[in-house]
Protein backbone atom coordinates (compact mmCIF):
# COMPACT_ATOMS: atom_id res chain seq x y z
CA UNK A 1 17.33 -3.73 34.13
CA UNK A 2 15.52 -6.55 33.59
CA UNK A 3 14.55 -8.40 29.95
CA UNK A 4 11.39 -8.55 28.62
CA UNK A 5 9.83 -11.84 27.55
CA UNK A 6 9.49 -11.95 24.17
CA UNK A 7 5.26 -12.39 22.98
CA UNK A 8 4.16 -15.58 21.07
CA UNK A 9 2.62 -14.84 17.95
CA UNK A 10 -0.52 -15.49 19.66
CA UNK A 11 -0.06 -12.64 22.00
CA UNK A 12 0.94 -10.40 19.04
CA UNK A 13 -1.76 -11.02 16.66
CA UNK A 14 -4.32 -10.42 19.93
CA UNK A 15 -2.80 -7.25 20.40
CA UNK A 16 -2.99 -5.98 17.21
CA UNK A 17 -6.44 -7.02 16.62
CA UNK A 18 -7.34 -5.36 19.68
CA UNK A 19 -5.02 -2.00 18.35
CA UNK A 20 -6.97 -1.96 14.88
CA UNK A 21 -10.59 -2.21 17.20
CA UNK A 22 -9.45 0.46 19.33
CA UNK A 23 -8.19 2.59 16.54
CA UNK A 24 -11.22 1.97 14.55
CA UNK A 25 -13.65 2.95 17.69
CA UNK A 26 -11.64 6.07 19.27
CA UNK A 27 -14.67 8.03 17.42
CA UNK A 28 -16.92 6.18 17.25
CA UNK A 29 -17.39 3.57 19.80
CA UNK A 30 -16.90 4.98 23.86
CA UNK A 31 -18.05 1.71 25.00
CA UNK A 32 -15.55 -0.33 23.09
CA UNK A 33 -12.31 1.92 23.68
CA UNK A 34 -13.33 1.84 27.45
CA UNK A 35 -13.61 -2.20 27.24
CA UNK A 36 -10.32 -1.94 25.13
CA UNK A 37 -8.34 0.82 27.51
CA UNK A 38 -9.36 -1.71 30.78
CA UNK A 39 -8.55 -5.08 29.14
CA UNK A 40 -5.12 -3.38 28.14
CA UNK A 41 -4.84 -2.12 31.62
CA UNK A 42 -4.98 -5.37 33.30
CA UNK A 43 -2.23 -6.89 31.00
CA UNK A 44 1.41 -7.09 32.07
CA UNK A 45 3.83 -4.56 30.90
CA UNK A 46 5.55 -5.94 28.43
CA UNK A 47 2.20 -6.34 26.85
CA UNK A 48 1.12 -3.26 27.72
CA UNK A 49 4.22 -2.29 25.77
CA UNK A 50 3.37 -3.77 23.22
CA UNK A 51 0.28 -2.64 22.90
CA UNK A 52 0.73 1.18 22.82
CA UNK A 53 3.86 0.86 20.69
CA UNK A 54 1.44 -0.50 18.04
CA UNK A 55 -1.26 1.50 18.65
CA UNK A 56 1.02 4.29 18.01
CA UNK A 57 1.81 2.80 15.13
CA UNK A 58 -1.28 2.38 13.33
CA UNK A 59 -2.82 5.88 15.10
CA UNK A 60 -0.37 7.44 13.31
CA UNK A 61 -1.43 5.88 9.95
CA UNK A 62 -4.93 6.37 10.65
């Protein structure tokens, strides 16, 4: 099993501005998520992880 790096603060506030845009758009905006869902896909997995762990978050709250 290999460790994770941990994300900068940078990387984390990215990724959660980019969860609350695709969270905000997933009904409203097709164009957006899509831009959203391949940016995300590119990423590497730990930010990937990160990524859907807080979008589950905050689809959850939504």
């Amino acid at each position: 099993m290999t460790t994770q790096p941990q994300l900068t603060e940078t990387q984390k506030s990215a990724i959660e501005e980019m969860v609350i845009n695709r969270v905000n758009a997933m009904n409203n905006d097709a164009v957006l998520c899509e831009a959203i869902d391949n940016k995300v896909h590119s990423m590497e997995e730990h930010l990937k992880a990160y990524f859907q762990e807080r979008f589950h978050f905050h689809s959850n709250k939504a």
